[in-house]
Protein backbone atom coordinates (compact mmCIF):
# COMPACT_ATOMS: atom_id res chain seq x y z
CA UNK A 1 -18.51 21.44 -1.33
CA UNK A 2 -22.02 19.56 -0.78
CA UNK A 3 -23.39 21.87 -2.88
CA UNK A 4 -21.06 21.16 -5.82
CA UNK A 5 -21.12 17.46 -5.43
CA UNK A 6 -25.14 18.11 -5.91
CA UNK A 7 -24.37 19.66 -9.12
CA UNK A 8 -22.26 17.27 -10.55
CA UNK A 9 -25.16 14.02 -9.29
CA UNK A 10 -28.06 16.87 -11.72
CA UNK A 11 -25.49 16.67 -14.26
CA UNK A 12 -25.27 12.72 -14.03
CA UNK A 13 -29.29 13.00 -13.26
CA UNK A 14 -30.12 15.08 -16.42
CA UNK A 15 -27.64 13.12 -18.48
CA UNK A 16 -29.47 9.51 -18.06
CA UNK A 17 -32.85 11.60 -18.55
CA UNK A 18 -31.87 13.00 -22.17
CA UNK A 19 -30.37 9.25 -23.14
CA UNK A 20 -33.93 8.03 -21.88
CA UNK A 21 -35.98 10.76 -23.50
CA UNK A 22 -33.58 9.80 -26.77
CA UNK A 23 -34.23 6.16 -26.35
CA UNK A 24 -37.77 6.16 -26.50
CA UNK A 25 -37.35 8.40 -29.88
CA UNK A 26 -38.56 6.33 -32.70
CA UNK A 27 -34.99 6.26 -35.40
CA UNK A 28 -37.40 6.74 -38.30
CA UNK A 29 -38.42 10.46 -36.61
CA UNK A 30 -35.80 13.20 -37.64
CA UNK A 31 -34.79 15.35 -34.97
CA UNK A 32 -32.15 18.14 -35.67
CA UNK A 33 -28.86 17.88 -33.69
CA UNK A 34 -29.22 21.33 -31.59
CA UNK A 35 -32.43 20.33 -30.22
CA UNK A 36 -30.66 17.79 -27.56
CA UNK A 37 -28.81 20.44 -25.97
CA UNK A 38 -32.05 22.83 -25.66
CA UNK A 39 -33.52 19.77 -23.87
CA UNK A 40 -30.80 19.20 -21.58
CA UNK A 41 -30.53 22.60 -20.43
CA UNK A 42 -34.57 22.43 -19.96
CA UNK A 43 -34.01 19.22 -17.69
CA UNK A 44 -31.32 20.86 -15.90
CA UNK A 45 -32.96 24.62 -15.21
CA UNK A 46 -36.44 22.88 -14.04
CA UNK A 47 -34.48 20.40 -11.77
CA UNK A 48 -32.53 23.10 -10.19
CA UNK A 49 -35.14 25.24 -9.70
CA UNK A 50 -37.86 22.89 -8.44
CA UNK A 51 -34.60 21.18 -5.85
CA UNK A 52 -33.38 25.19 -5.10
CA UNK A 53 -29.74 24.34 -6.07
CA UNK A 54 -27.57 27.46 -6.66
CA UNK A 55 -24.27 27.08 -7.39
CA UNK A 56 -23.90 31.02 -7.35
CA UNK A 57 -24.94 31.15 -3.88
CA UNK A 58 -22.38 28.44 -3.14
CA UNK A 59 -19.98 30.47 -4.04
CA UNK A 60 -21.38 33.36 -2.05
CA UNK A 61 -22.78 35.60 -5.03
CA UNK A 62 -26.10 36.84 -3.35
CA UNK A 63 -28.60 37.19 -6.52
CA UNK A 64 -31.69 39.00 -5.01
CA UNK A 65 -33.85 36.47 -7.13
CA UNK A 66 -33.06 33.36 -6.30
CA UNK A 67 -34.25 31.57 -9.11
CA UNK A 68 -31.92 33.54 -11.58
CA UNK A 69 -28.73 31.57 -9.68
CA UNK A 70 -30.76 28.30 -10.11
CA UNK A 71 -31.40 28.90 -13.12
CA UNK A 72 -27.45 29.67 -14.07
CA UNK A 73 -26.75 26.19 -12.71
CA UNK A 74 -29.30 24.62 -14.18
CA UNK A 75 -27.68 25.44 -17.60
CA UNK A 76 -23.79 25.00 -15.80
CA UNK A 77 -25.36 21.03 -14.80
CA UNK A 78 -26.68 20.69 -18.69
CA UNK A 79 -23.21 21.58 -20.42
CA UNK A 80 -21.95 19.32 -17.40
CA UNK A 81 -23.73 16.03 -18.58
CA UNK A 82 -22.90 16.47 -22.11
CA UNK A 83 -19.23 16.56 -20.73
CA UNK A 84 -19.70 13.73 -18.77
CA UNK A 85 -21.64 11.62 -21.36
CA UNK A 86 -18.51 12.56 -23.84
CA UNK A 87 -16.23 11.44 -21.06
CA UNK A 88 -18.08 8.17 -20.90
CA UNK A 89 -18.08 7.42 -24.25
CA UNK A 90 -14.43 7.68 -24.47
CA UNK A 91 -13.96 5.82 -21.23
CA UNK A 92 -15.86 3.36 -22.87
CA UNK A 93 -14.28 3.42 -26.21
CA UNK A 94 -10.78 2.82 -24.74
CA UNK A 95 -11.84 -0.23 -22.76
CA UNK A 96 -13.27 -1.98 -25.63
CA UNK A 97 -10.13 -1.33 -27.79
CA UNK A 98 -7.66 -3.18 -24.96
């Protein structure tokens, strides 16, 4: 379960990296919607390769190149922190309306 509990800290990790890579955006530069999503998966696939997590070899799939699992979680942890940041914001949004 370590290795799952890793996964979901990258998905926290590459979460606060896009909302810092946003924030430093200036608001008068237009940038299209689907491009936040390309750059969370990039975040995510370069962390989990360069930190060798593999959530496919958690599970005991043996890939014979390892960076192909990384690489799988590295896009499972980017879809992860746009969950999470979603789950925040409604977290969030509740607690303001009480």
């Amino acid at each position: 379960m370590e290795g799952w509990a890793l996964a979901v800290l990258f998905a926290i990790l590459v979460e606060a990296i896009v909302q810092v890579v946003k924030s430093g955006v200036p608001e008068t530069v237009a940038i299209p919607g689907w491009l936040w999503p390309a750059v969370s998966a990039v975040i995510g696939v370069v962390l989990c390769i360069a930190a060798r997590v593999d959530a496919l070899s958690a599970l005991g799939v043996e890939i014979t190149v390892p960076f192909i699992g990384q690489a799988i979680t590295g896009l499972l942890v980017s879809r992860g922190s746009n969950f999470l940041h979603d789950l925040w914001k409604k977290i969030n949004s509740q607690n303001t309306e009480d």
